[in-house]
PDB file of N, CA and C in Angstrom:
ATOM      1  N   UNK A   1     -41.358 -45.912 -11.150  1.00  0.00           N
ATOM      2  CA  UNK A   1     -40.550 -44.758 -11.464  1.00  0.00           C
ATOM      3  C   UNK A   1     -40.639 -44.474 -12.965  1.00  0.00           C
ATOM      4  N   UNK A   2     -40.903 -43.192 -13.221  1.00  0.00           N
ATOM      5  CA  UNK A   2     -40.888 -43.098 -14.522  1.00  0.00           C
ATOM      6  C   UNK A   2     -39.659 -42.510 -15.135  1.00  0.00           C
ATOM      7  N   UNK A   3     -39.673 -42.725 -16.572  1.00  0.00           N
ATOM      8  CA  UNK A   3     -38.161 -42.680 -17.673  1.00  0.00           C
ATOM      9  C   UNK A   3     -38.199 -41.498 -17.593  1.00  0.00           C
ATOM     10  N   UNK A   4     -37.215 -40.761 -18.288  1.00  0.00           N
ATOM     11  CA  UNK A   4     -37.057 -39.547 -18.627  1.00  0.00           C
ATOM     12  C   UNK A   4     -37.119 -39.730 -20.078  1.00  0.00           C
ATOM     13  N   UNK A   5     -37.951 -38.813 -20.483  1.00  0.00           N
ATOM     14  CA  UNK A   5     -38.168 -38.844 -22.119  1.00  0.00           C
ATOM     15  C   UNK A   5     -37.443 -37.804 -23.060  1.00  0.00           C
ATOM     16  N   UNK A   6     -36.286 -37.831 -23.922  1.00  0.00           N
ATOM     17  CA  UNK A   6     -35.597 -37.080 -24.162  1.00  0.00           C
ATOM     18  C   UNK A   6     -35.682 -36.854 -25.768  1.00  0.00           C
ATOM     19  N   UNK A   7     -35.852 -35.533 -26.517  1.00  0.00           N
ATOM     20  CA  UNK A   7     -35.952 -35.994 -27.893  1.00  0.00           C
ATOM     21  C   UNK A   7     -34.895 -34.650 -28.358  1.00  0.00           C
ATOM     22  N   UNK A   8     -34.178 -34.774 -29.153  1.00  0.00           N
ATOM     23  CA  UNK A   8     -33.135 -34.184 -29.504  1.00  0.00           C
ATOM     24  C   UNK A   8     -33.163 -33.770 -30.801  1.00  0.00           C
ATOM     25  N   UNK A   9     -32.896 -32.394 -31.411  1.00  0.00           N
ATOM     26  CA  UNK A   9     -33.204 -32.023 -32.895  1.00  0.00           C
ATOM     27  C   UNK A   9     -31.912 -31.018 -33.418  1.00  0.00           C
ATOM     28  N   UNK A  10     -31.734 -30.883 -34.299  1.00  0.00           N
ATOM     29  CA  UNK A  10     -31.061 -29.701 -34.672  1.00  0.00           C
ATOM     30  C   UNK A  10     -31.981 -28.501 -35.373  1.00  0.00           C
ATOM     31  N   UNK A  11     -32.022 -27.514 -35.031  1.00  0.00           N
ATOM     32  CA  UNK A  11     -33.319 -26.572 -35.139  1.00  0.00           C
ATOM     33  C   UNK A  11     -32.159 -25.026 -35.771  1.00  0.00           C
ATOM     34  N   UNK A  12     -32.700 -24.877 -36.956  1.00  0.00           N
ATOM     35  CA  UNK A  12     -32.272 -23.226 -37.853  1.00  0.00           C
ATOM     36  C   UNK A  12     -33.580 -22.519 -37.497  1.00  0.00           C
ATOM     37  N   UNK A  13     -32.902 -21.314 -36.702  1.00  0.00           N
ATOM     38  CA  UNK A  13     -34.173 -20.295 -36.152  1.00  0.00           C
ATOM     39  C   UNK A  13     -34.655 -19.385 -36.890  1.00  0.00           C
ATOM     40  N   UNK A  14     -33.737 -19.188 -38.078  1.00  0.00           N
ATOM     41  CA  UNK A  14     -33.782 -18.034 -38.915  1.00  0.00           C
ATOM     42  C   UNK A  14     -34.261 -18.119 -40.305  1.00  0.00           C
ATOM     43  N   UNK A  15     -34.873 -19.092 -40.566  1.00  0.00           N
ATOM     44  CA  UNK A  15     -34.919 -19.695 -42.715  1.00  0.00           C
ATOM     45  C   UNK A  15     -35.902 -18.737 -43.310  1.00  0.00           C
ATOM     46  N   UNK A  16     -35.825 -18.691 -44.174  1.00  0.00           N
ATOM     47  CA  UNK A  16     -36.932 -17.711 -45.289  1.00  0.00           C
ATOM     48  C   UNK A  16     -37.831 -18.440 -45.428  1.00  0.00           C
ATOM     49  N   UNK A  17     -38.837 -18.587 -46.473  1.00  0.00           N
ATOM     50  CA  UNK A  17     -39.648 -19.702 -46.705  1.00  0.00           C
ATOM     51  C   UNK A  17     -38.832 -20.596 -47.628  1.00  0.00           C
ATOM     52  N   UNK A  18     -38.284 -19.824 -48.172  1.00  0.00           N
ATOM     53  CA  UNK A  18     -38.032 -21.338 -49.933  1.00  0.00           C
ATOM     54  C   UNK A  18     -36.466 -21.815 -48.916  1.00  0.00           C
ATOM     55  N   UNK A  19     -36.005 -21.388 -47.683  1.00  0.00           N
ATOM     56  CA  UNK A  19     -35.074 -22.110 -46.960  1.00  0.00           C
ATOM     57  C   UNK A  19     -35.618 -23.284 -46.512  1.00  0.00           C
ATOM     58  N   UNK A  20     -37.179 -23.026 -45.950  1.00  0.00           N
ATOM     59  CA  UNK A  20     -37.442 -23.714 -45.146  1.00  0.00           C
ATOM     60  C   UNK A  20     -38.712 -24.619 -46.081  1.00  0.00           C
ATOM     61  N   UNK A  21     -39.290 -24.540 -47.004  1.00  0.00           N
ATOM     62  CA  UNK A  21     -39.217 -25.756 -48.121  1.00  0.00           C
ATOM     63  C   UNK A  21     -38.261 -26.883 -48.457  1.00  0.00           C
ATOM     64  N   UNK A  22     -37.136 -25.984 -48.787  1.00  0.00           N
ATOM     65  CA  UNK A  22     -36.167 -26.824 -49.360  1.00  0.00           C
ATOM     66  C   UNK A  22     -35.634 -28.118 -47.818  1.00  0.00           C
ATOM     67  N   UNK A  23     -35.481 -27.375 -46.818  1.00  0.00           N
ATOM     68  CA  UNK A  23     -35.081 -28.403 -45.829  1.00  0.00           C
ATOM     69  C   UNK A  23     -36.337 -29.370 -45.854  1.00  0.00           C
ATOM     70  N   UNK A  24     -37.492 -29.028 -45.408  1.00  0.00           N
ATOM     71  CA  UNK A  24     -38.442 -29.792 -45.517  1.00  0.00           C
ATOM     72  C   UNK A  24     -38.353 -30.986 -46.870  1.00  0.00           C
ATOM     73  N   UNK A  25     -38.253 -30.449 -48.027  1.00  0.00           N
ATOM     74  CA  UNK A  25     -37.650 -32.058 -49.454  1.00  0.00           C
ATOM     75  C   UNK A  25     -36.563 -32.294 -49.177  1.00  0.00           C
ATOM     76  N   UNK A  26     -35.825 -31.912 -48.705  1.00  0.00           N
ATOM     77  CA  UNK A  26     -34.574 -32.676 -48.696  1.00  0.00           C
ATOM     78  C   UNK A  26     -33.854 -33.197 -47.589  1.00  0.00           C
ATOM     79  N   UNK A  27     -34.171 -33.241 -46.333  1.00  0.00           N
ATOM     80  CA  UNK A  27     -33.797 -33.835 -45.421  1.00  0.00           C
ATOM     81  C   UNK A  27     -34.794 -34.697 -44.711  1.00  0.00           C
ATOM     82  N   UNK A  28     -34.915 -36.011 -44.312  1.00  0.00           N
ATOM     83  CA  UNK A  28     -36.163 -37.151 -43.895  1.00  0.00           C
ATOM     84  C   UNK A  28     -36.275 -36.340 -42.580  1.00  0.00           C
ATOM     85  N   UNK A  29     -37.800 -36.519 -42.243  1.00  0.00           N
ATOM     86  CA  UNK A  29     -37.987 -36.052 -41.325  1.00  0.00           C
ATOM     87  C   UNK A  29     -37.917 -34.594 -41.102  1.00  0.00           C
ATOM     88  N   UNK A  30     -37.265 -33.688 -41.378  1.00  0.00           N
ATOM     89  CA  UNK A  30     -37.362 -32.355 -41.027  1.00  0.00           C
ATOM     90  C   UNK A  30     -38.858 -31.940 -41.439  1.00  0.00           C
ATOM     91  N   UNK A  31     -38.947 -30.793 -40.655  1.00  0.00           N
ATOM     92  CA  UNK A  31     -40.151 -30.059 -40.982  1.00  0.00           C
ATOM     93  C   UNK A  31     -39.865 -28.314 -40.009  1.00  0.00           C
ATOM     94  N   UNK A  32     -40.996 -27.563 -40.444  1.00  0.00           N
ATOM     95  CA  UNK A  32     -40.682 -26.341 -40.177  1.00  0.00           C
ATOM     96  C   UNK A  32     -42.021 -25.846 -39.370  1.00  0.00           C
ATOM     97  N   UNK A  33     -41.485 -25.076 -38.787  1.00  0.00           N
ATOM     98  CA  UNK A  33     -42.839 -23.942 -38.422  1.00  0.00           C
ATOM     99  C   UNK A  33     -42.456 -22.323 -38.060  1.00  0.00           C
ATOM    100  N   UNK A  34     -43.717 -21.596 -38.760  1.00  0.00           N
ATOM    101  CA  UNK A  34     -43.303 -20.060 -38.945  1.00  0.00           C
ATOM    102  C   UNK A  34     -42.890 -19.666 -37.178  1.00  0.00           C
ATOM    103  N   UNK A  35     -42.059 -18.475 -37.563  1.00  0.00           N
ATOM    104  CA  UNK A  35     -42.057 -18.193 -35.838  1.00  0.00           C
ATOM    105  C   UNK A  35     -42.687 -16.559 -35.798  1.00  0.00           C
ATOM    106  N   UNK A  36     -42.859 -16.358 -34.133  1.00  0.00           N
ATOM    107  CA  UNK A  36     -43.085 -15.047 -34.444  1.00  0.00           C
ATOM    108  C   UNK A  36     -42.501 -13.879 -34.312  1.00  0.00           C
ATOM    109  N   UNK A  37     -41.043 -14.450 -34.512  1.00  0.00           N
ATOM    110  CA  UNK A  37     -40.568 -13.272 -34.521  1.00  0.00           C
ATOM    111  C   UNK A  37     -39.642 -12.450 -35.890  1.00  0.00           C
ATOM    112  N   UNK A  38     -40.201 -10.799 -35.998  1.00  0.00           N
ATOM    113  CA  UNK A  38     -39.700 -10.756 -37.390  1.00  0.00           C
ATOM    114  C   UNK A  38     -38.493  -9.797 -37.354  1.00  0.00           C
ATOM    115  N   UNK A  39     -37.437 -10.127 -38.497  1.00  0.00           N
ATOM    116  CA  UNK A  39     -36.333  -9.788 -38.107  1.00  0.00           C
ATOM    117  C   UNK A  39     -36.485  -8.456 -38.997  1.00  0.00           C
ATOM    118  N   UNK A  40     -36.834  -8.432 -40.156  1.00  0.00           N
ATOM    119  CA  UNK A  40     -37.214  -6.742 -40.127  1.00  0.00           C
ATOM    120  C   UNK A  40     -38.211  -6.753 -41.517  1.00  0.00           C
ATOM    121  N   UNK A  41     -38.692  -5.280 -41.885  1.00  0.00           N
ATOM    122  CA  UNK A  41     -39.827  -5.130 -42.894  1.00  0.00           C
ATOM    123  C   UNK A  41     -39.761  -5.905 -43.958  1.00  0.00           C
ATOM    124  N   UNK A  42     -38.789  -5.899 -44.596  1.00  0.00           N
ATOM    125  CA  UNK A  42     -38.209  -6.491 -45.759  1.00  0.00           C
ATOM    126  C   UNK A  42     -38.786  -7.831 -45.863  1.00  0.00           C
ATOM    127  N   UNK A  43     -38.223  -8.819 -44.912  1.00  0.00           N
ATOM    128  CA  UNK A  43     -38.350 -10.078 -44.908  1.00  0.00           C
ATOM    129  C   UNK A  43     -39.386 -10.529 -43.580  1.00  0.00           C
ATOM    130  N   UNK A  44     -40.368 -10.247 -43.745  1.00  0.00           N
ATOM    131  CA  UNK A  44     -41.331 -10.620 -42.258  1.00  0.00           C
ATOM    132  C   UNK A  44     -41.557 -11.704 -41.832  1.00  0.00           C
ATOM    133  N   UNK A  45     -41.425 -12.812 -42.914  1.00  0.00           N
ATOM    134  CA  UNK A  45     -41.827 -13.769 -42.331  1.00  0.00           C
ATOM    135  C   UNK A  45     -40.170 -15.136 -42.256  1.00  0.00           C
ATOM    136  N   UNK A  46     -40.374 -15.398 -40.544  1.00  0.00           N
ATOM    137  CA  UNK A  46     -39.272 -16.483 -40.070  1.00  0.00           C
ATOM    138  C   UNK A  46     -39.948 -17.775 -40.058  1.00  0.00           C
ATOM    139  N   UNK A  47     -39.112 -18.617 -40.489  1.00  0.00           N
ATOM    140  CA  UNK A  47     -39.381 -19.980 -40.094  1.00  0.00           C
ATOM    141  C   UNK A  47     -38.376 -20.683 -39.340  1.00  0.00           C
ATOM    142  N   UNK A  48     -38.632 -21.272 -38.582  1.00  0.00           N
ATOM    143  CA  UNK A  48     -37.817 -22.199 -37.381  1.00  0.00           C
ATOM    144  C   UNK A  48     -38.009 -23.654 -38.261  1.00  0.00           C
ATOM    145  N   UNK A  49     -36.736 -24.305 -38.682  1.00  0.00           N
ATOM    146  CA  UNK A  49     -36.475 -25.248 -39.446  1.00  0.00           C
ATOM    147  C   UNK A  49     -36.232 -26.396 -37.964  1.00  0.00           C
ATOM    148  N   UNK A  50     -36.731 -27.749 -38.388  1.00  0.00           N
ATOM    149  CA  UNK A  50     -36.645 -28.890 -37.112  1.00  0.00           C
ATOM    150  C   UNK A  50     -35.914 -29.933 -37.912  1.00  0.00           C
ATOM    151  N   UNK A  51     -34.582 -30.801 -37.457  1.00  0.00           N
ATOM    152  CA  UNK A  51     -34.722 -31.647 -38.264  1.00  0.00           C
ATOM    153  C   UNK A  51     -34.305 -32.804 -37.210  1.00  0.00           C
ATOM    154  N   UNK A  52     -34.896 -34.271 -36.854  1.00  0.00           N
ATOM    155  CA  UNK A  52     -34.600 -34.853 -35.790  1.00  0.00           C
ATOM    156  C   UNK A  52     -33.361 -35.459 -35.805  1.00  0.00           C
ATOM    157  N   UNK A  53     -32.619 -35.560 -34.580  1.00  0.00           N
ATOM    158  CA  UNK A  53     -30.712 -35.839 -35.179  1.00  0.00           C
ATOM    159  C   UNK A  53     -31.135 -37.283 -35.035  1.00  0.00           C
ATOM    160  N   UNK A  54     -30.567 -37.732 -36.183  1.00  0.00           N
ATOM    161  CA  UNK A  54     -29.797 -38.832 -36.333  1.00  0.00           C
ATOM    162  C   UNK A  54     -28.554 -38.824 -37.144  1.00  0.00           C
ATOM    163  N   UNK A  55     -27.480 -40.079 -36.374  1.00  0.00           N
ATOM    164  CA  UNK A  55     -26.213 -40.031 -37.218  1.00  0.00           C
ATOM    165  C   UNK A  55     -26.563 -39.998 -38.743  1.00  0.00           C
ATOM    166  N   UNK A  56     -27.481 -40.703 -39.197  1.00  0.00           N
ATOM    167  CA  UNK A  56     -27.445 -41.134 -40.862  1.00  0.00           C
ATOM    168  C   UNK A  56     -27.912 -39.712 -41.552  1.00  0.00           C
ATOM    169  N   UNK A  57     -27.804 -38.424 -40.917  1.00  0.00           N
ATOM    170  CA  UNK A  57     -28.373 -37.274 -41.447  1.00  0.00           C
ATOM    171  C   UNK A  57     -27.394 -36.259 -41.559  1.00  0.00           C
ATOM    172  N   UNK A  58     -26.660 -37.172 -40.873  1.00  0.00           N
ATOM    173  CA  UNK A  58     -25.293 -35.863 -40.590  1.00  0.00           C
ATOM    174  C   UNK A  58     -24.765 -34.546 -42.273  1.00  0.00           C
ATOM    175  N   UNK A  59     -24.366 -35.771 -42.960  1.00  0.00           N
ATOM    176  CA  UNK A  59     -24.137 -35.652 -44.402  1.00  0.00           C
ATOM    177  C   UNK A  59     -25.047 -34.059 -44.888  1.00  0.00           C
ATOM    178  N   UNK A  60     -26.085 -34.896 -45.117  1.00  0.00           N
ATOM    179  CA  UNK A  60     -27.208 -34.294 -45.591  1.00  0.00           C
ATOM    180  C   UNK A  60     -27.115 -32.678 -44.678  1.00  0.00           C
ATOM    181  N   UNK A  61     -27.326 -32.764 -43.245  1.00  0.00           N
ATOM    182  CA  UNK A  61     -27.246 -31.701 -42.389  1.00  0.00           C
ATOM    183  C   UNK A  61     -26.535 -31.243 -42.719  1.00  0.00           C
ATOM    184  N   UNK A  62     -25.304 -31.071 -42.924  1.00  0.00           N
ATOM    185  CA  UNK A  62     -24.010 -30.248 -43.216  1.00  0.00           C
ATOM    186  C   UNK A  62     -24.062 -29.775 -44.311  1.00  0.00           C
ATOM    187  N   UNK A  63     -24.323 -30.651 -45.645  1.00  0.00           N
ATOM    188  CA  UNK A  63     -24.676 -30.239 -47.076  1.00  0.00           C
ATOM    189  C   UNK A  63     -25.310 -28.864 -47.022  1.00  0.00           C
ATOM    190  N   UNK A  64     -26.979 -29.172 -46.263  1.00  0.00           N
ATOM    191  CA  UNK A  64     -27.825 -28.280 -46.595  1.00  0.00           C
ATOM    192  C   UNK A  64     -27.374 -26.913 -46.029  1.00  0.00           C
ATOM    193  N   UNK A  65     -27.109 -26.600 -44.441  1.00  0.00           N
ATOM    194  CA  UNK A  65     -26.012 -25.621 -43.742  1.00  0.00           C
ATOM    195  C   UNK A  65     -24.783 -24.889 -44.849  1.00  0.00           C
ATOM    196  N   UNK A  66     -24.274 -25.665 -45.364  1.00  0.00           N
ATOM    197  CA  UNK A  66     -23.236 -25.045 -46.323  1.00  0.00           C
ATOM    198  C   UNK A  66     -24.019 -24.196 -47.593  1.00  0.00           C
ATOM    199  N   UNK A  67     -24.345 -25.344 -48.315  1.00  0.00           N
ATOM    200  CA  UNK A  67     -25.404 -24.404 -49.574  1.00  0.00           C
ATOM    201  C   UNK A  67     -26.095 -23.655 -49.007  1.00  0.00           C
ATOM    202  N   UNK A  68     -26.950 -23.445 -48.095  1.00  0.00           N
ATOM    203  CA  UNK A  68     -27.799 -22.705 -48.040  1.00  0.00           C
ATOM    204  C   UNK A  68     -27.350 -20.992 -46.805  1.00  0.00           C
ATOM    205  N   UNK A  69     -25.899 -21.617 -47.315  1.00  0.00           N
ATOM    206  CA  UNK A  69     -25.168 -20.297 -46.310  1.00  0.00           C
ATOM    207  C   UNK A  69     -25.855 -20.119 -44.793  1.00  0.00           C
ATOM    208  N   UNK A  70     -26.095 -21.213 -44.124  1.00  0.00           N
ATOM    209  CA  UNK A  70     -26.496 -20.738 -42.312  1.00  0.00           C
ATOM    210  C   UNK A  70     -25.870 -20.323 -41.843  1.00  0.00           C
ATOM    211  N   UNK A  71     -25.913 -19.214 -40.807  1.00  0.00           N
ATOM    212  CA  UNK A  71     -24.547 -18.795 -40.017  1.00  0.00           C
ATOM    213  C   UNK A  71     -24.901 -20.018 -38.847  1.00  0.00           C
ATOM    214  N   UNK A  72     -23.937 -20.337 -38.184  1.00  0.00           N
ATOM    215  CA  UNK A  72     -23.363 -21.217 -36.699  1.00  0.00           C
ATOM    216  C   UNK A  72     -24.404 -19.849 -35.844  1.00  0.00           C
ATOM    217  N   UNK A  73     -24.945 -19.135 -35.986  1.00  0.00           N
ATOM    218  CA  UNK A  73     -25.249 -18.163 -34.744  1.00  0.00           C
ATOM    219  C   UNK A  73     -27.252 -18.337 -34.803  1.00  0.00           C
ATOM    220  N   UNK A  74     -27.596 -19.207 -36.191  1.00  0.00           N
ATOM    221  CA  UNK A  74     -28.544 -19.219 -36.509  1.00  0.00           C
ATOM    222  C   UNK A  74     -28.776 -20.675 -36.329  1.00  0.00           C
ATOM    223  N   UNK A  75     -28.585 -21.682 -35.420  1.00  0.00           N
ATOM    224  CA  UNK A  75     -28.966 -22.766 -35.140  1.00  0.00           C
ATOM    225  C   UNK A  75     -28.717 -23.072 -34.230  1.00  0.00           C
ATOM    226  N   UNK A  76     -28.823 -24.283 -33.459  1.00  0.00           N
ATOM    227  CA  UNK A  76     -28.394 -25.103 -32.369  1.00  0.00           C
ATOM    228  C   UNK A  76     -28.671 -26.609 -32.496  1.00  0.00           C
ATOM    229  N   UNK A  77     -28.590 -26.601 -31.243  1.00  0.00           N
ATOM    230  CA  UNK A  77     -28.766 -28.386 -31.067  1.00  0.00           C
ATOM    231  C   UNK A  77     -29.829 -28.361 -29.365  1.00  0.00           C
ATOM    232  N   UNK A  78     -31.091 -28.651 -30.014  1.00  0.00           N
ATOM    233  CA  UNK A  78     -31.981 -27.936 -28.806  1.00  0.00           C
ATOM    234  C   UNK A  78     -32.562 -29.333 -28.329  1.00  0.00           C
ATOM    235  N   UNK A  79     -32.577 -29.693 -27.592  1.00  0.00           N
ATOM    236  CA  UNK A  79     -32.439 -30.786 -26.488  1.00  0.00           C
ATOM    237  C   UNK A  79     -33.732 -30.996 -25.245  1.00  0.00           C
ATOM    238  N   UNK A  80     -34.807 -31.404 -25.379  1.00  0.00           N
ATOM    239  CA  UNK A  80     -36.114 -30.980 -24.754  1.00  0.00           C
ATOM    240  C   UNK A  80     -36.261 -32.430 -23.677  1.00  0.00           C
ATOM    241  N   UNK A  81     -36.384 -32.250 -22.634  1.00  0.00           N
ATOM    242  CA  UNK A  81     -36.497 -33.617 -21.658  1.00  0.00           C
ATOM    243  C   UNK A  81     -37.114 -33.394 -20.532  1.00  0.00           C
ATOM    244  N   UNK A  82     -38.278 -34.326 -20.405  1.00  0.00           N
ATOM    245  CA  UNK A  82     -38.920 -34.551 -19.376  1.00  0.00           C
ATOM    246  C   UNK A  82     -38.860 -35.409 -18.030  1.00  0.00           C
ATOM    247  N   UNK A  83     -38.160 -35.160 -16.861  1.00  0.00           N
ATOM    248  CA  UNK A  83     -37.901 -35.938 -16.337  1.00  0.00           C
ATOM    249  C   UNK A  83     -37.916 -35.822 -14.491  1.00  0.00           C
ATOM    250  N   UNK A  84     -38.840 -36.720 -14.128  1.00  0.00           N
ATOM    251  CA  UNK A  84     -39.042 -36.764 -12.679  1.00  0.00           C
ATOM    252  C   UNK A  84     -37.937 -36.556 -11.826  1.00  0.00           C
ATOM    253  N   UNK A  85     -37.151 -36.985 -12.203  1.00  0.00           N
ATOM    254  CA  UNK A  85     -35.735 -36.831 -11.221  1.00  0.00           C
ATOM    255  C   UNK A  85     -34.810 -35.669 -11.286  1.00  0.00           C
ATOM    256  N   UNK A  86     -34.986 -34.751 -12.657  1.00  0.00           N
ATOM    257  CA  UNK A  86     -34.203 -33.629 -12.642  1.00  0.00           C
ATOM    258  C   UNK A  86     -32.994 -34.238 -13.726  1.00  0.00           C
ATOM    259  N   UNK A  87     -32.385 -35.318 -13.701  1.00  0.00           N
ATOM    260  CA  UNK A  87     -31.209 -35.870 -14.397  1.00  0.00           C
ATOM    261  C   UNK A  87     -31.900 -36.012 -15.754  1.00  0.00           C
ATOM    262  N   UNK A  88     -31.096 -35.552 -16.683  1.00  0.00           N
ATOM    263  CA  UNK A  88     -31.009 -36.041 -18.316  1.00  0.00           C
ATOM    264  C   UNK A  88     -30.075 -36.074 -18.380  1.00  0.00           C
ATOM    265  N   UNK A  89     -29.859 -37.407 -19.385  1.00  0.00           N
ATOM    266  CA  UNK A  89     -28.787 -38.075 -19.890  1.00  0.00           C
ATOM    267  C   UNK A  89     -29.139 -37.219 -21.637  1.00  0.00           C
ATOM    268  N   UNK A  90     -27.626 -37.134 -21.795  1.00  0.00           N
ATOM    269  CA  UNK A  90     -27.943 -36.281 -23.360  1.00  0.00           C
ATOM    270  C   UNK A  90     -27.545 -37.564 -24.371  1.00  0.00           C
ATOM    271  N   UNK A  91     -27.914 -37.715 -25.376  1.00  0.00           N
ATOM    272  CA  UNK A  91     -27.906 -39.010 -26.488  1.00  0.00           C
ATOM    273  C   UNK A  91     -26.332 -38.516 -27.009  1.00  0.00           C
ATOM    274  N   UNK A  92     -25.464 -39.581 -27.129  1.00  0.00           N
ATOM    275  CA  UNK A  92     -24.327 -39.054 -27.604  1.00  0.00           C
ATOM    276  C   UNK A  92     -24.409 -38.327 -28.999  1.00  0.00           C
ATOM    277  N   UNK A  93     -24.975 -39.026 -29.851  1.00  0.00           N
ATOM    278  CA  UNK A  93     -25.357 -38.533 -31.109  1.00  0.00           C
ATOM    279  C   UNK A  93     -24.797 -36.769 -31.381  1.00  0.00           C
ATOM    280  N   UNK A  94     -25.629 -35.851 -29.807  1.00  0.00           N
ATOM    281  CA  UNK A  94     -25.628 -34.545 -29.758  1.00  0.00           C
ATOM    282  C   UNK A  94     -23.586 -34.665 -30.296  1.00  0.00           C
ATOM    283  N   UNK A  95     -23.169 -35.517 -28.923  1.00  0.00           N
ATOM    284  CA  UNK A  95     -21.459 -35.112 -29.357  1.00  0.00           C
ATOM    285  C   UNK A  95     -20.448 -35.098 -30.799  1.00  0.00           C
ATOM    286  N   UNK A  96     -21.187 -36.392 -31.384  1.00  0.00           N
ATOM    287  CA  UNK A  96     -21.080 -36.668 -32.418  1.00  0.00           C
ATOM    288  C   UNK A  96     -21.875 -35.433 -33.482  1.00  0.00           C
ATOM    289  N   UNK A  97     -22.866 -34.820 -33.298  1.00  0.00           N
ATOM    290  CA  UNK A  97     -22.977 -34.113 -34.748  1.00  0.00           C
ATOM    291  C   UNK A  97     -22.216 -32.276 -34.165  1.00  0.00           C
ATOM    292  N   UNK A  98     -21.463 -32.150 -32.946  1.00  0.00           N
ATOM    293  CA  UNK A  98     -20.558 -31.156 -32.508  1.00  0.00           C
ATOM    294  C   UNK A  98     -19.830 -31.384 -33.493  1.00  0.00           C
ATOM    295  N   UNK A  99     -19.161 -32.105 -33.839  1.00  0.00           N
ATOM    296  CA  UNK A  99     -18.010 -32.628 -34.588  1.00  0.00           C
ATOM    297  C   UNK A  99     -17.809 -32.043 -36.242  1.00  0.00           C
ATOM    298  N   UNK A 100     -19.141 -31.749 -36.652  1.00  0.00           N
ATOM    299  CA  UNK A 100     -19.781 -31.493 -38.062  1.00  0.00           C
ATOM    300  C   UNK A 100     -20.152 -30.249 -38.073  1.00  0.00           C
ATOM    301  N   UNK A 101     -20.560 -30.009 -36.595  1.00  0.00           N
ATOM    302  CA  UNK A 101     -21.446 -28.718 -36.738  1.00  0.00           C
ATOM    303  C   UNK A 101     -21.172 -28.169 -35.465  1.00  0.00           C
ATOM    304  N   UNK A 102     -20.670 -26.840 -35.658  1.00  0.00           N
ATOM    305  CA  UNK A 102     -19.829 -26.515 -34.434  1.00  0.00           C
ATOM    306  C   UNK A 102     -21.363 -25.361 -33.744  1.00  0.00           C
ATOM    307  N   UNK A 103     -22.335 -25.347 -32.722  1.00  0.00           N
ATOM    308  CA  UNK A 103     -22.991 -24.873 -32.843  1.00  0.00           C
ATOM    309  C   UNK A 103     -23.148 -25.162 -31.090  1.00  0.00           C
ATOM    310  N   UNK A 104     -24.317 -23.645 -31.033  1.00  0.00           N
ATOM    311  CA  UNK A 104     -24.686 -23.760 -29.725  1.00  0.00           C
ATOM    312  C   UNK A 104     -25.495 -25.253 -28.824  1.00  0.00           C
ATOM    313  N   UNK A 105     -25.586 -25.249 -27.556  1.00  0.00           N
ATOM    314  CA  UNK A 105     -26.583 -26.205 -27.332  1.00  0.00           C
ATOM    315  C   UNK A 105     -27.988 -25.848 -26.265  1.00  0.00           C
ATOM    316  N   UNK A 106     -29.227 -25.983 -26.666  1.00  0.00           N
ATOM    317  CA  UNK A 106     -30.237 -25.195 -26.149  1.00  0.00           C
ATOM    318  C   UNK A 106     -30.995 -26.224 -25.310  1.00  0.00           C
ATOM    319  N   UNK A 107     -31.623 -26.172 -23.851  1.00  0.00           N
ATOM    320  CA  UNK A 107     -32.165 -26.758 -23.350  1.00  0.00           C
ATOM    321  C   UNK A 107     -33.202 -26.354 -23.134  1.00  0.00           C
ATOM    322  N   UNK A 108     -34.841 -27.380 -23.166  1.00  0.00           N
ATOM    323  CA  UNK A 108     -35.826 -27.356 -22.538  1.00  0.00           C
ATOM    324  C   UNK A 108     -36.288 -28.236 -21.423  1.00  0.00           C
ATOM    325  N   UNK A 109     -36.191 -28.219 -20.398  1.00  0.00           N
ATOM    326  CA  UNK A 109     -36.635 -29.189 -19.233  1.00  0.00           C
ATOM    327  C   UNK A 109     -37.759 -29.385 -18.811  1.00  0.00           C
ATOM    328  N   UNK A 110     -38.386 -30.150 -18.412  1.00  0.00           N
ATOM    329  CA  UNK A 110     -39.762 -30.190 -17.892  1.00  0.00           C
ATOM    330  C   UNK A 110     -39.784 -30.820 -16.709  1.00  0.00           C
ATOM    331  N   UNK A 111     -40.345 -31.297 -15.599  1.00  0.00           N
ATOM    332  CA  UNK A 111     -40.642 -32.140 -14.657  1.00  0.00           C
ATOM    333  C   UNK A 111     -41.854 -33.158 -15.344  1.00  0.00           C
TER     334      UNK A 111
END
C-alpha cells in the first residue's frame, strides 16, 4: 500500500518582482515563480511567492506579510497530496500557522 505524500506551503499569488526577491533572501527555503497571469498594463509582470511551512518560519512569515503590506486575499495555505486512498491527513503545522495568519486554504489532490 502506498503513503500518501503530502507537502504543504504558504504561497503569495500576487508579489512584484523586488516582492518576490526580497522573500526569496529573506525567508530559508522560499522561492518564487512568475505567473501568467497579469493584473493590469502598469504592472505586467506577477510572481507567485512559495515558502515551505515550517513552525520555525512562522516569525519571519508574518514579519515579511506585514512589511511588505500583503493583503489576507493575496495568499493561502495551499496543500498538494497524492494519495491512493482519497484520505489526506493535513500536517497540523497548517492549524498552527491559522493562528498567525488568518488566510484561505487551497487544495491540490492527485490519485
Amino acid at each position: 500500500m502506498t503513503e500518501p505524500q503530502t507537502s504543504v506551503h504558504f504561497r503569495l499569488t500576487k508579489l512584484d518582482a523586488m516582492q518576490a526577491y526580497t522573500l526569496k533572501r529573506e525567508i530559508e527555503g522560499a522561492y518564487f515563480i512568475r505567473s501568467d497571469v497579469c493584473v493590469d498594463e502598469q504592472s505586467p509582470e506577477v510572481f507567485i511567492g512559495m515558502v515551505p511551512l515550517k513552525e520555525s518560519l512562522f516569525d519571519e512569515l508574518n514579519d515579511y506579510v506585514i512589511r511588505q503590506q500583503i493583503k489576507y486575499d493575496d495568499c493561502d495555505i495551499f496543500v498538494e497530496a497524492k494519495s491512493p486512498s482519497g484520505d489526506v491527513a493535513v500536517p497540523r503545522v497548517v492549524n498552527k500557522l491559522l493562528k498567525y495568519i488568518d488566510c484561505r486554504l487551497t487544495f491540490a489532490l492527485a490519485n
